[in-house]
Structures are given as structure tokens and as C-alpha cells.
Protein backbone atom coordinates (compact mmCIF):
# COMPACT_ATOMS: atom_id res chain seq x y z
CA UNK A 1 -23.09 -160.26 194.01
CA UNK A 2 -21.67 -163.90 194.05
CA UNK A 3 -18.15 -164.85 193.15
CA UNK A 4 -19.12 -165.91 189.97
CA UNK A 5 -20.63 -162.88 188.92
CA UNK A 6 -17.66 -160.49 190.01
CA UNK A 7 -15.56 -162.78 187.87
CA UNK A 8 -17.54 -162.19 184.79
CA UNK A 9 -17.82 -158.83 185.63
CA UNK A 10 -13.84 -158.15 185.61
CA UNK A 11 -13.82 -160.92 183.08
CA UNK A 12 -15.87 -158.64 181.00
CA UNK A 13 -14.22 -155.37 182.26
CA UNK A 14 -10.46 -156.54 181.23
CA UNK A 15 -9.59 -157.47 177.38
CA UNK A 16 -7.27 -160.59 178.14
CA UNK A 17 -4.13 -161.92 177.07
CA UNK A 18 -2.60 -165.38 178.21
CA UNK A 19 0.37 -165.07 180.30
CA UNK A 20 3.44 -166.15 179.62
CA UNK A 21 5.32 -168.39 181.79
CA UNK A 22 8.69 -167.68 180.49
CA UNK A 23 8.28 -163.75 180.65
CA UNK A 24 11.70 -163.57 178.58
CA UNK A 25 9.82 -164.11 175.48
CA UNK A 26 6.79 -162.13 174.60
CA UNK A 27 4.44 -161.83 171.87
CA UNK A 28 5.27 -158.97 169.29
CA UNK A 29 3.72 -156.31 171.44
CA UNK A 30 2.45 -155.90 174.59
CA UNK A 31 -1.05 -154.51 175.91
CA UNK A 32 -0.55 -152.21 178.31
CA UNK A 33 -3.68 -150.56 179.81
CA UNK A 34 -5.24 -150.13 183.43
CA UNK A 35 -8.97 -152.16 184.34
CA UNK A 36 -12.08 -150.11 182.13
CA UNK A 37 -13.40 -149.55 185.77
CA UNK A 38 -11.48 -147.03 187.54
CA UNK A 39 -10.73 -147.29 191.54
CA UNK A 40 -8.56 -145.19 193.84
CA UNK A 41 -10.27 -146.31 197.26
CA UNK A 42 -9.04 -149.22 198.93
CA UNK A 43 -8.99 -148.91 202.89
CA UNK A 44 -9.70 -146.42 204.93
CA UNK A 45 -9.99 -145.44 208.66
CA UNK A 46 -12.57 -143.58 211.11
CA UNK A 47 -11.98 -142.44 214.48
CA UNK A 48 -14.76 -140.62 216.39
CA UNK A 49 -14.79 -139.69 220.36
CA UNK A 50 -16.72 -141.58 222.71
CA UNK A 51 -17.90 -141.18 226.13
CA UNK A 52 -16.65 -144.03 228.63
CA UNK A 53 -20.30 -145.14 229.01
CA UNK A 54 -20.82 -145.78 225.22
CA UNK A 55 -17.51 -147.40 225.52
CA UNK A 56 -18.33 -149.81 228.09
CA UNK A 57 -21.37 -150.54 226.24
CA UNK A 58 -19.45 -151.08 223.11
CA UNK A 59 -17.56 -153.71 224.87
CA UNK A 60 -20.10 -155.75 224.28
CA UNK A 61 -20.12 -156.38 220.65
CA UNK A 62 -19.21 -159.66 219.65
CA UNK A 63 -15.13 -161.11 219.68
CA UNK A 64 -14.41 -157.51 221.33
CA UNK A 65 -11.23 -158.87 222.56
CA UNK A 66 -8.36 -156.87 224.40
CA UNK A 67 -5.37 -156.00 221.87
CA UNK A 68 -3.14 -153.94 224.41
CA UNK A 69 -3.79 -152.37 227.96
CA UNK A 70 -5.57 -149.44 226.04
CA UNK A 71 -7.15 -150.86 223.06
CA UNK A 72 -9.97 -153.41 222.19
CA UNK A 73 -10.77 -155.18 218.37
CA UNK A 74 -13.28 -157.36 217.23
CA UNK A 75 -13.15 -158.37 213.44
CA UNK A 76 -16.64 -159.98 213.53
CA UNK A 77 -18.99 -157.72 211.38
CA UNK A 78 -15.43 -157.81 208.62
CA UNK A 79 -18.12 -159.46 205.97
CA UNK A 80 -20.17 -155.70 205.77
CA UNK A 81 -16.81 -154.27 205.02
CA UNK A 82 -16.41 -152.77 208.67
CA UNK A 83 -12.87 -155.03 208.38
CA UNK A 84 -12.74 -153.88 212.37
CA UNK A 85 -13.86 -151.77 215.41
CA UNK A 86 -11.65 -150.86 217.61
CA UNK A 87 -12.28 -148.77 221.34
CA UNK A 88 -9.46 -147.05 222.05
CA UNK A 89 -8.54 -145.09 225.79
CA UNK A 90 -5.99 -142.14 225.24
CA UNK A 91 -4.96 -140.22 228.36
CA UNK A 92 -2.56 -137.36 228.54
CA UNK A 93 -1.81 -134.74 230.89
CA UNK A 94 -2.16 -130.77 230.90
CA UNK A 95 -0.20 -129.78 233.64
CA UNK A 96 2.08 -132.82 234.54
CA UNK A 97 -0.16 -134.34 237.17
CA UNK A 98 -4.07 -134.96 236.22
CA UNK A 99 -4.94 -137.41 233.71
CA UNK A 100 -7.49 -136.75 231.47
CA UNK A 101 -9.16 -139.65 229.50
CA UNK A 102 -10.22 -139.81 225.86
CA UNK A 103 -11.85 -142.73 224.58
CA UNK A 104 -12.76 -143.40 220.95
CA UNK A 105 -14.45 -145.64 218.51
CA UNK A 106 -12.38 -146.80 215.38
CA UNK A 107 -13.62 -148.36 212.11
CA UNK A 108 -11.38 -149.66 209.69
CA UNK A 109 -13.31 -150.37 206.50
CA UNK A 110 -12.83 -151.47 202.75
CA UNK A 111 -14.12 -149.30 200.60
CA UNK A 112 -15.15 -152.02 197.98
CA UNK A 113 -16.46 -154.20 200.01
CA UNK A 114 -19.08 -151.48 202.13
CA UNK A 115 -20.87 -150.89 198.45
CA UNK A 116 -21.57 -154.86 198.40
CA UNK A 117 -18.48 -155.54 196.21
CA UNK A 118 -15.31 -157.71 196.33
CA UNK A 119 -13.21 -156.59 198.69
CA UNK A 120 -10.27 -157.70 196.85
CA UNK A 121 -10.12 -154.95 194.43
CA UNK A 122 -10.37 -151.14 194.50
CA UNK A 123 -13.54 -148.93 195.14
CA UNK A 124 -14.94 -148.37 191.32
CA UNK A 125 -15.17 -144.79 190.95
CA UNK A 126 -16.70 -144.62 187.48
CA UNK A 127 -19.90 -146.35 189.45
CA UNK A 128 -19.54 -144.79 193.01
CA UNK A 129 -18.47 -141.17 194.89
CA UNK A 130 -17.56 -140.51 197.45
CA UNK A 131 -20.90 -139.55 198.82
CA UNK A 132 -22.12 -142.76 198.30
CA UNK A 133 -19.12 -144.39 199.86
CA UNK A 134 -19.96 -142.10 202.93
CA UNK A 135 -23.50 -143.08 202.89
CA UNK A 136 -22.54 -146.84 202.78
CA UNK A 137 -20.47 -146.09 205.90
CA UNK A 138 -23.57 -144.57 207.95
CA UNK A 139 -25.99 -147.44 206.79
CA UNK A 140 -23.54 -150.62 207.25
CA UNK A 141 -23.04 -148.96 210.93
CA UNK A 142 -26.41 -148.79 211.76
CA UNK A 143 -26.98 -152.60 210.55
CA UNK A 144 -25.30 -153.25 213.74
CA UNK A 145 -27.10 -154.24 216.59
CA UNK A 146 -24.97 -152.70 219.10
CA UNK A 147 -25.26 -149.27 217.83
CA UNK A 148 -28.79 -149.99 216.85
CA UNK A 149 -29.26 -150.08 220.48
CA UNK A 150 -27.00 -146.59 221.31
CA UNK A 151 -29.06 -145.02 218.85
CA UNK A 152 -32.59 -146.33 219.96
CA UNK A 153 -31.70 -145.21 223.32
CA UNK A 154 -30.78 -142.04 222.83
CA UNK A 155 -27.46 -142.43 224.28
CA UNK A 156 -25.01 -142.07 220.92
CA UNK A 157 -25.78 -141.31 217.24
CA UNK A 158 -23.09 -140.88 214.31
CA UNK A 159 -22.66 -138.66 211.67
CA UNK A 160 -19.84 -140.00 209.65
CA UNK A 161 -19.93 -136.60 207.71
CA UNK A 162 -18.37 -135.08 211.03
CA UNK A 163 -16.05 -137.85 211.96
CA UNK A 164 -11.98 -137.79 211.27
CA UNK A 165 -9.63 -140.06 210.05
CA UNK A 166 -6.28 -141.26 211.23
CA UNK A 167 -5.63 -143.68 207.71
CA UNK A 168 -6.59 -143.48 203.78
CA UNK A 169 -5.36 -145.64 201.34
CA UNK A 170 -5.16 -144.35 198.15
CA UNK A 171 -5.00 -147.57 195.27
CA UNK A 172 -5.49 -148.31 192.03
CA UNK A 173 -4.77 -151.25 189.79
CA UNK A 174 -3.26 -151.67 186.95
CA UNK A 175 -2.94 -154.55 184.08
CA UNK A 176 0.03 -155.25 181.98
CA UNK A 177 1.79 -158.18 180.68
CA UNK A 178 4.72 -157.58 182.64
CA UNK A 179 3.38 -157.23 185.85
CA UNK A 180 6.53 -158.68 187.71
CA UNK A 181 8.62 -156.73 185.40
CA UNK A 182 6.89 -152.99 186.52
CA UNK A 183 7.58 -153.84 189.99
CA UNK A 184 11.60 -154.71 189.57
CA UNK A 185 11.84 -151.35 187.75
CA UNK A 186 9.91 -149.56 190.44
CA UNK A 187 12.17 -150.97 192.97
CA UNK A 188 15.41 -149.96 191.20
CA UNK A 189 14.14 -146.48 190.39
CA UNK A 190 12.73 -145.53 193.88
CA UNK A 191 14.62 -142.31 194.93
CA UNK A 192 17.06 -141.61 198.49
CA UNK A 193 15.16 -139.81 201.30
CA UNK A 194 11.35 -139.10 199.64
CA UNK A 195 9.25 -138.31 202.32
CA UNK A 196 12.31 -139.80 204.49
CA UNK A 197 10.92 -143.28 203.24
CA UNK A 198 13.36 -146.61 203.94
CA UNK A 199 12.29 -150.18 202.23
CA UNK A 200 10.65 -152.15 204.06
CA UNK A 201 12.27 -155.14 205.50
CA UNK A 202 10.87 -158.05 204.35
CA UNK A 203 12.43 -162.01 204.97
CA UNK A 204 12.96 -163.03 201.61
CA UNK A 205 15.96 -162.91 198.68
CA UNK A 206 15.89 -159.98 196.69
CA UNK A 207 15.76 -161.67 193.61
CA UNK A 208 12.52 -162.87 194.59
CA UNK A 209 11.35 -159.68 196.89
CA UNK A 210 11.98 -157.00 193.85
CA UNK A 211 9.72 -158.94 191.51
CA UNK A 212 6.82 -159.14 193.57
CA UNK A 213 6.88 -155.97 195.86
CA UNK A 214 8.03 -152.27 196.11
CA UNK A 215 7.60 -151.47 199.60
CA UNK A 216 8.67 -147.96 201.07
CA UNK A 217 7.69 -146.32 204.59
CA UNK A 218 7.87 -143.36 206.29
CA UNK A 219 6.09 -141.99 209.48
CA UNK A 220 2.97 -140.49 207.50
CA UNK A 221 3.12 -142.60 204.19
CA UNK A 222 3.29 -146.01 202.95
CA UNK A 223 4.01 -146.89 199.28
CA UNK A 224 3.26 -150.64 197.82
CA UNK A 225 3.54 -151.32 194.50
CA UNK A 226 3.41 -155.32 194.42
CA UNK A 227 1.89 -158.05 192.12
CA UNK A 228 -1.62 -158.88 193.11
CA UNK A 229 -1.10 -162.53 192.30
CA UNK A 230 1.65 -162.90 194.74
CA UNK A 231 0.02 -161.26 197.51
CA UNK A 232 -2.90 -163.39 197.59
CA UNK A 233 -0.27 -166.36 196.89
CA UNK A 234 2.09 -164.99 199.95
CA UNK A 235 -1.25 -164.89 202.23
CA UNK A 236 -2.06 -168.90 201.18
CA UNK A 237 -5.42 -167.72 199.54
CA UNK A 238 -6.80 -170.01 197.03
CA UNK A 239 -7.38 -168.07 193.38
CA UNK A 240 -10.60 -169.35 191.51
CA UNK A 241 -9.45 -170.43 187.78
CA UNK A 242 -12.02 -167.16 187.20
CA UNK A 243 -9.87 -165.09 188.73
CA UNK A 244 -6.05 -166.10 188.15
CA UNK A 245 -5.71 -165.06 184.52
CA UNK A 246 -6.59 -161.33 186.22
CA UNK A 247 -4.38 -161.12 189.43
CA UNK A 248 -1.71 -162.61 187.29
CA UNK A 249 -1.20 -159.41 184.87
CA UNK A 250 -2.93 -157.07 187.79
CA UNK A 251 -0.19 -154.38 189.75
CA UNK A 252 -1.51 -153.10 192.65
CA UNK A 253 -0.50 -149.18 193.31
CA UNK A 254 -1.37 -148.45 197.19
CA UNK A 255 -0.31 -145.15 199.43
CA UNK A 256 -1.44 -145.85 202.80
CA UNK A 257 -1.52 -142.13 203.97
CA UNK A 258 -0.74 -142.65 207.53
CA UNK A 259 -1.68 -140.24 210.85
CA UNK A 260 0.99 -138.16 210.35
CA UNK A 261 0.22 -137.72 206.68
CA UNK A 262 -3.46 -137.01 207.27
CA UNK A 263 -2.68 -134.28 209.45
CA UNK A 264 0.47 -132.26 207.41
CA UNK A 265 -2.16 -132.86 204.27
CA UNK A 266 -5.23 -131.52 206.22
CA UNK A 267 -4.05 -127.86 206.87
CA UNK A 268 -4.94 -127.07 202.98
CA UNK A 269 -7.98 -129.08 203.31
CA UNK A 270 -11.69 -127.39 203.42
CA UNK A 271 -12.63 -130.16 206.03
CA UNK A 272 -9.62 -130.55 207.63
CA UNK A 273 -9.27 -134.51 209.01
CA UNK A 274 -12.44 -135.34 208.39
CA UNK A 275 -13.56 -138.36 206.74
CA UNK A 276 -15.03 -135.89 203.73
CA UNK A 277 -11.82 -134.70 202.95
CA UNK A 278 -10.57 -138.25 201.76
CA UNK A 279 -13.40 -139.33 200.04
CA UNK A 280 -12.85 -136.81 197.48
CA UNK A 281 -12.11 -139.53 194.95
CA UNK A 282 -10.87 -136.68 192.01
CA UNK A 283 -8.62 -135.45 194.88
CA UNK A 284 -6.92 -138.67 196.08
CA UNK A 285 -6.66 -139.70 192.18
CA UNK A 286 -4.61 -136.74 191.71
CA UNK A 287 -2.77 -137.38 195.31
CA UNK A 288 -2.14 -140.68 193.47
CA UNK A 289 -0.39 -139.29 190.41
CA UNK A 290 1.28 -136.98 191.79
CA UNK A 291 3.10 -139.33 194.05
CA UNK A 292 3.85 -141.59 191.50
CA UNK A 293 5.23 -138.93 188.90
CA UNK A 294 7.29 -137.44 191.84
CA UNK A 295 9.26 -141.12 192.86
CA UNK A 296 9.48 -142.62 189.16
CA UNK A 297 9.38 -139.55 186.67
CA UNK A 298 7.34 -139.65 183.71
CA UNK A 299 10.25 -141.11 181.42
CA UNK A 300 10.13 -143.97 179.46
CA UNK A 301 11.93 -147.44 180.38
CA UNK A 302 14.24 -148.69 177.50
CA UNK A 303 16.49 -151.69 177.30
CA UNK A 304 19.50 -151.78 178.82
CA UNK A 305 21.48 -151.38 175.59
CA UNK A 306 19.46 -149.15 174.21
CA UNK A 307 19.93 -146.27 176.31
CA UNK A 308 23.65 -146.81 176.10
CA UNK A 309 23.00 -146.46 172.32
CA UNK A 310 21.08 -143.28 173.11
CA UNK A 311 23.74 -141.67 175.12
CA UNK A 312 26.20 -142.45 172.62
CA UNK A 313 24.00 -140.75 170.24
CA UNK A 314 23.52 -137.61 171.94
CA UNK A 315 25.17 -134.46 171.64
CA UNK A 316 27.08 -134.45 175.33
CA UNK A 317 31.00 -133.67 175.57
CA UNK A 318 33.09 -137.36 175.57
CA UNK A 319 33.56 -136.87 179.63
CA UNK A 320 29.83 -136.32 180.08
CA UNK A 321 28.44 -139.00 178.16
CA UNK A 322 31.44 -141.56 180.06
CA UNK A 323 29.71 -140.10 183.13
CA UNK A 324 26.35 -141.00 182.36
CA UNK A 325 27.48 -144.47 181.25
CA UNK A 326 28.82 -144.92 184.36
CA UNK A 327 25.37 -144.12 186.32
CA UNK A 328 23.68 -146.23 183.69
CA UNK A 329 25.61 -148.77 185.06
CA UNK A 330 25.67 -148.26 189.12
CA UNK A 331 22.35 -147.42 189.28
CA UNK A 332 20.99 -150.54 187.77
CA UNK A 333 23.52 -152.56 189.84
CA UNK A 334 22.99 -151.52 193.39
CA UNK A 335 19.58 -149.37 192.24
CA UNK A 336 19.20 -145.23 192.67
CA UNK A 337 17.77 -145.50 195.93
CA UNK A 338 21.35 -147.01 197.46
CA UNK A 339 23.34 -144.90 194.93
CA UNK A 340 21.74 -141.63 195.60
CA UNK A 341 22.27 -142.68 199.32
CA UNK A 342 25.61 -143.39 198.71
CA UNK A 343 26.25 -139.87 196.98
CA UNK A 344 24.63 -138.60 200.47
CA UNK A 345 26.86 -140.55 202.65
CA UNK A 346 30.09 -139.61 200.13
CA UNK A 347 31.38 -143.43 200.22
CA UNK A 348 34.84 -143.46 198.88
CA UNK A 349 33.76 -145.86 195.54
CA UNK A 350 31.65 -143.24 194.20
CA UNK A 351 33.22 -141.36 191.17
CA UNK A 352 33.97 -137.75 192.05
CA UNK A 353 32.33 -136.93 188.67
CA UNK A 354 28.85 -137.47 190.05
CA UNK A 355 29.05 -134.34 192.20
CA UNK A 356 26.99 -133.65 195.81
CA UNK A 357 23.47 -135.19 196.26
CA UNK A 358 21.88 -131.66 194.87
CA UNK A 359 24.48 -131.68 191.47
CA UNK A 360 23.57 -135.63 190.63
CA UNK A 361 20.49 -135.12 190.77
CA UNK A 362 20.26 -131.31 189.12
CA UNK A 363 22.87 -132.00 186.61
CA UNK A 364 22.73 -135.75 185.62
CA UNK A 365 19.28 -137.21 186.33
CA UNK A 366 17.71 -133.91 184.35
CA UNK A 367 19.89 -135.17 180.90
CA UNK A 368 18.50 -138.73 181.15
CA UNK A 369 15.04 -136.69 181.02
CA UNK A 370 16.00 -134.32 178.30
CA UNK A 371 17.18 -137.83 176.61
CA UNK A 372 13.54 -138.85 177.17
CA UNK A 373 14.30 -141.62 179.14
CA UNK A 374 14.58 -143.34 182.72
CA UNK A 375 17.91 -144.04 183.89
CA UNK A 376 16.61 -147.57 185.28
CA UNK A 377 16.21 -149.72 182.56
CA UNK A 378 15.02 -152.80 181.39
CA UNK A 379 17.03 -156.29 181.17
CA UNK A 380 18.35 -156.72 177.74
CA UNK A 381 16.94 -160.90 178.75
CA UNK A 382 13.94 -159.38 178.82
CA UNK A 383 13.77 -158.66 174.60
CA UNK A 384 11.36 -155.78 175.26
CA UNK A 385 12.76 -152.05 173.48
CA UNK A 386 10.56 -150.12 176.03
CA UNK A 387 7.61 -149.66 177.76
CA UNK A 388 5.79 -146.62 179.14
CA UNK A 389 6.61 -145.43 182.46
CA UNK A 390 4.07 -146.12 185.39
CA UNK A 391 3.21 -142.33 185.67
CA UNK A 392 2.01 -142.98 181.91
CA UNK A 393 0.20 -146.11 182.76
CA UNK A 394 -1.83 -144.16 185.22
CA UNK A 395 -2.80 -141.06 183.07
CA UNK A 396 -4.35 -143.70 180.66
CA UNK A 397 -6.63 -145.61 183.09
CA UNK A 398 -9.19 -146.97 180.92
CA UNK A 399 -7.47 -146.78 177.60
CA UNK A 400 -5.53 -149.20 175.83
CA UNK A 401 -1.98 -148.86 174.69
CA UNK A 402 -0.34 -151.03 171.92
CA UNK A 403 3.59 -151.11 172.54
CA UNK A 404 5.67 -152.52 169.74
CA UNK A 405 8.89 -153.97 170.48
CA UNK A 406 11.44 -155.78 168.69
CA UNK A 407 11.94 -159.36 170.21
């Protein structure tokens, strides 16, 4: 399919709305709703054990260059959606003395992009399993001429049924007005110490950063939540006038389940690390949710003075609700990741009020959700009353959500 005819297709797939450039004044309500065509595979990763003879003939395949003293990549069949193959040695030791060798044979691949699609957006799993992702795998392998040969020769066949993976990346996107907007919140609402996750460290002012990426790591997950539009802008891509109006209202939602992940998540799997395992698309799009509804709650975001209008309305004692107020206020300062660390640390400027780590969060995080909404709120500059939270945005992939909101 040309680049022209994905555009009409998404063109087709997305009911559009113009952007605005000054995002502090909006129409009279906003659509809110996730593509038609529904994708939760991005990028995913292969690794299968090799004998040293199939990796010295592996060698050969074109741009096979050397990465480290133990690892080879070429990116040069990256157009069949094989992004890259990488031969990797391993050794280790049993008893402290002999080496024993391991080589393998890695393939990083986008999902999208092995079905004949455009690798910029997410496997669509209305159209595709996960079988047929696996069989697109096995045939784009065996359009190689390198492991044409292997196979022809009787020296090396794959299953990729059998083979394991070291790397899934679970995605989907999502289109709003307020693309920008979704990712600020997400970055003040990101919790202390999930999955022992720090932010990323990234060169650029946070005013700028916390609009246009959410980025969180750990040793066996990744989370991204980032504008699509800035991405390809960051990377010096050129956008087709096709294309901008949808990367400028698309979010990107991306867990890169790392090595470590793969294995803690494989003990409760049937197939263990295999490849199988996480191309269960109904699995990973549950994965997905439940990641998302476990860093941002399922709470609504409301302006900034309207939840101090809804705390004043509630039935709390006078020192409770001046508590709250107070978090309303901290938390969208320095945002609930640093506060919640701060709690955790016990730095001297937090109020005494707010308790240990366990009480905050027990005590006053659960009345901002029996008050229905999320303590992270949006800009009063903004004129917007509320939107849904992201946890919502998901659960309606594919539907279409009017939002009213008084400007």
C-alpha cells in the first residue's frame, strides 16, 4: 500500500477536527475518541539459539557490521519490517573456570510494518491476530536469502512458534484535541516508585519536555506516553500535509516490556517466553489497561478551580478539606511523582498532616476518588471543565465521546 493510500485510509478511519493553534481556546466541546482501527502491537523482539556455524554464516548478510566485541547488526532488510538482526555470543561459566559459548540470532521487528503496513502506527488488531502476525514473521524471514540458503541446505530452519522473546511493546494510539494537554497531566500524575520507575532524563526544559513526552523506566518496563507529532518532529522527519492533521491530535501509549519484564510476566504464562505468549493481542490489550488504570486511576481531570470548588463542597471536617487543598496545590506544583517521593524521603517542608507514604496515599488520594476526581488537574488557562481520564479514553477505543465544557 502506497503513502497515499494509508493516508486515506486513516483519513477515512479518523472523524477530524482542525487543530487549534492557540490550545487555550477551544471549540464548545471536544471529541475525544481513540482511531476506529484498534492496535496494541508496535515492536517486538525474537531471540532464538544458534550454532557458531550458522552464526558465521549469518555474518554474511548484508551491512552485518560489529556493534560491540560480542554483538553484530545489520539494519538492511528494515523495509520487510525485520527493523534488525542481530548475532549475539553469550558465554558464562559453570564452575568458575570453562567457558561455555551461546550464540543467538535476534530480530527486532515492527509489527505494522511485517503485515505490509505503515510502520508508523500500531499493528491493527480489528484486521490482524496474532497468528497472522506470527505467520508474517516466518514468511518475511524466509524472503531472505541468507536463511533461504540455511534452510535449503539443511543446516538451520525456524519455527517462530518455538522461539522466545527478550522485548514486547505494547501501544496503542489515541486521538483527542488536546493531545499536548493528556501528556502534561500524565506527567504530573505519574506515581513515586511504580515498578521502581524514575523519568527519564531527557535535554530539554520542562515546560517544553511535559507537553510532548511522559517517559518512565525501570529495569523490566518502559512507559511513553508522548505526542506523535513531536516525535516525528524531534527525529527531523518530514510529515506529508496527508498526514499532519492526524499525528497532530494522535497520543501515542507505549510499554516497552523489557527482559526482565518478560521473564517475572512469563511464570503465569502457558508458553512461558515464547514469542506466542506476546502475541496474544486480547492479553497485551488488557496488560495495557491495566497499567494505565494502575499509574493514572480511572478519575476524571477537572479544572483547577473546580476541584477546589468540589472539596469545598464536600462533606469532610474543616482540617480535612484544608488538607486536601493543600495537596491540590503541591501536587500540581512540583507533581505527585516528586511529592509522593518527598513524603518517602520525609523532607522537612512537607506538612505533617499528610502522614507516612502508606497514610497519603490510603487516606488522602482514596477521598479525591470517592470525590470522583484526579487530584492533578487541569490549568484553569486552559477553559476546559474536564475531560475523561486516559484509563477512560482507552476502554472506549473505537467510540466517540462528546465532552461539553464551559469556555
Amino acid at each position: 500500500m502506497d503513502k497515499g493510500a494509508h493516508e486515506k485510509y486513516f483519513l477515512q478511519s479518523i472523524f477530524m477536527h482542525p487543530m487549534k493553534e492557540n490550545m487555550s481556546v477551544l471549540p464548545d466541546s471536544i471529541s475525544i475518541f481513540a482511531i476506529r482501527k484498534e492496535g496494541i502491537m508496535h515492536t517486538f523482539e525474537v531471540k532464538i539459539p544458534i550454532s557458531e556455524s550458522v552464526c558465521q554464516k549469518l555474518l554474511k548478510i548484508p551491512h552485518m557490521e560489529r556493534a560491540s566485541e560480542r554483538v553484530f547488526r545489520s539494519n538492511y532488510y528494515a523495509k520487510k519490517g525485520i527493523k534488525q538482526i542481530e548475532l549475539r555470543e553469550c558465554c558464562f561459566s559453570m564452575d568458575g573456570l570453562n567457558k561455555v559459548k551461546i550464540h543467538y540470532l535476534v530480530f527486532r521487528c515492527n509489527a505494522n510494518q511485517l503485515l505490509g503496513n505503515d510502520p508508523l502506527f500500531v499493528l491493527d488488531t480489528e484486521t490482524y491476530s496474532g497468528e497472522d502476525l506470527l505467520s508474517a514473521l516466518q514468511k518475511r524471514i524466509y524472503e531472505i536469502p541468507e536463511f533461504q540458503e540455511l534452510k535449503k541446505a539443511d543446516w538451520f530452519s525456524i519455527n517462530v512458534n518455538y522461539a522466545t522473546t527478550d522485548r514486547a511493546d505494547v501501544s496503542k494510539d489515541i486521538f483527542t484535541d488536546t493531545p499536548s494537554l493528556y501528556v502534561y497531566l500524565c506527567n504530573m500524575g505519574f506515581p513515586y516508585h511504580y515498578y521502581n520507575m524514575e523519568r527519564v532524563k531527557i535535554q530539554k526544559p520542562k515546560e517544553t519536555l511535559y507537553y510532548e513526552s511522559c517517559y518512565f523506566s525501570s529495569k523490566s518496563r518502559t512507559v511513553n506516553i508522548y505526542s506523535k507529532k513531536a516525535a516525528v518532529e524531534n527525529k527531523g522527519e518530514a510529515i506529508s500535509e496527508g498526514l499532519e492533521g492526524i499525528l497532530a491530535r494522535m497520543i501515542r501509549l507505549e510499554i516497552q516490556i523489557k527482559r526482565q519484564g518478560i521473564k517475572n510476566m512469563a511464570r503465569k504464562l502457558e508458553h512461558g517466553r515464547q514469542l506466542r505468549s506476546f502475541s496474544d493481542l486480547g492479553f497485551l490489550d488488557g496488560y495495557l489497561k491495566k497499567i494505565i488504570g494502575g499509574l493514572f486511576g480511572k478519575e476524571k481531570h477537572v479544572s483547577h478551580q473546580r476541584a477546589k470548588e468540589r472539596i469545598a463542597a464536600s462533606g469532610y471536617k474543616g482540617w480535612e478539606k484544608t488538607t486536601l487543598l493543600s495537596i491540590l496545590e503541591m501536587v500540581n506544583q512540583i507533581s505527585l511523582f516528586e511529592l509522593e517521593k518527598a513524603i518517602s524521603e520525609k523532607e522537612p517542608y512537607v506538612p505533617k498532616e499528610y502522614g507516612v507514604i502508606r497514610y497519603f496515599k490510603s487516606k488522602w488520594l482514596k477521598i479525591f476518588r470517592d470525590l470522583g476526581i484526579s487530584p492533578i488537574t487541569i490549568p484553569d488557562s486552559y477553559g476546559i471543565e474536564e475531560l475523561p481520564s486516559l484509563y477512560t479514553l482507552l476502554q472506549s477505543v473505537g467510540e466517540t465521546a462528546e465532552l461539553n465544557h464551559i469556555v
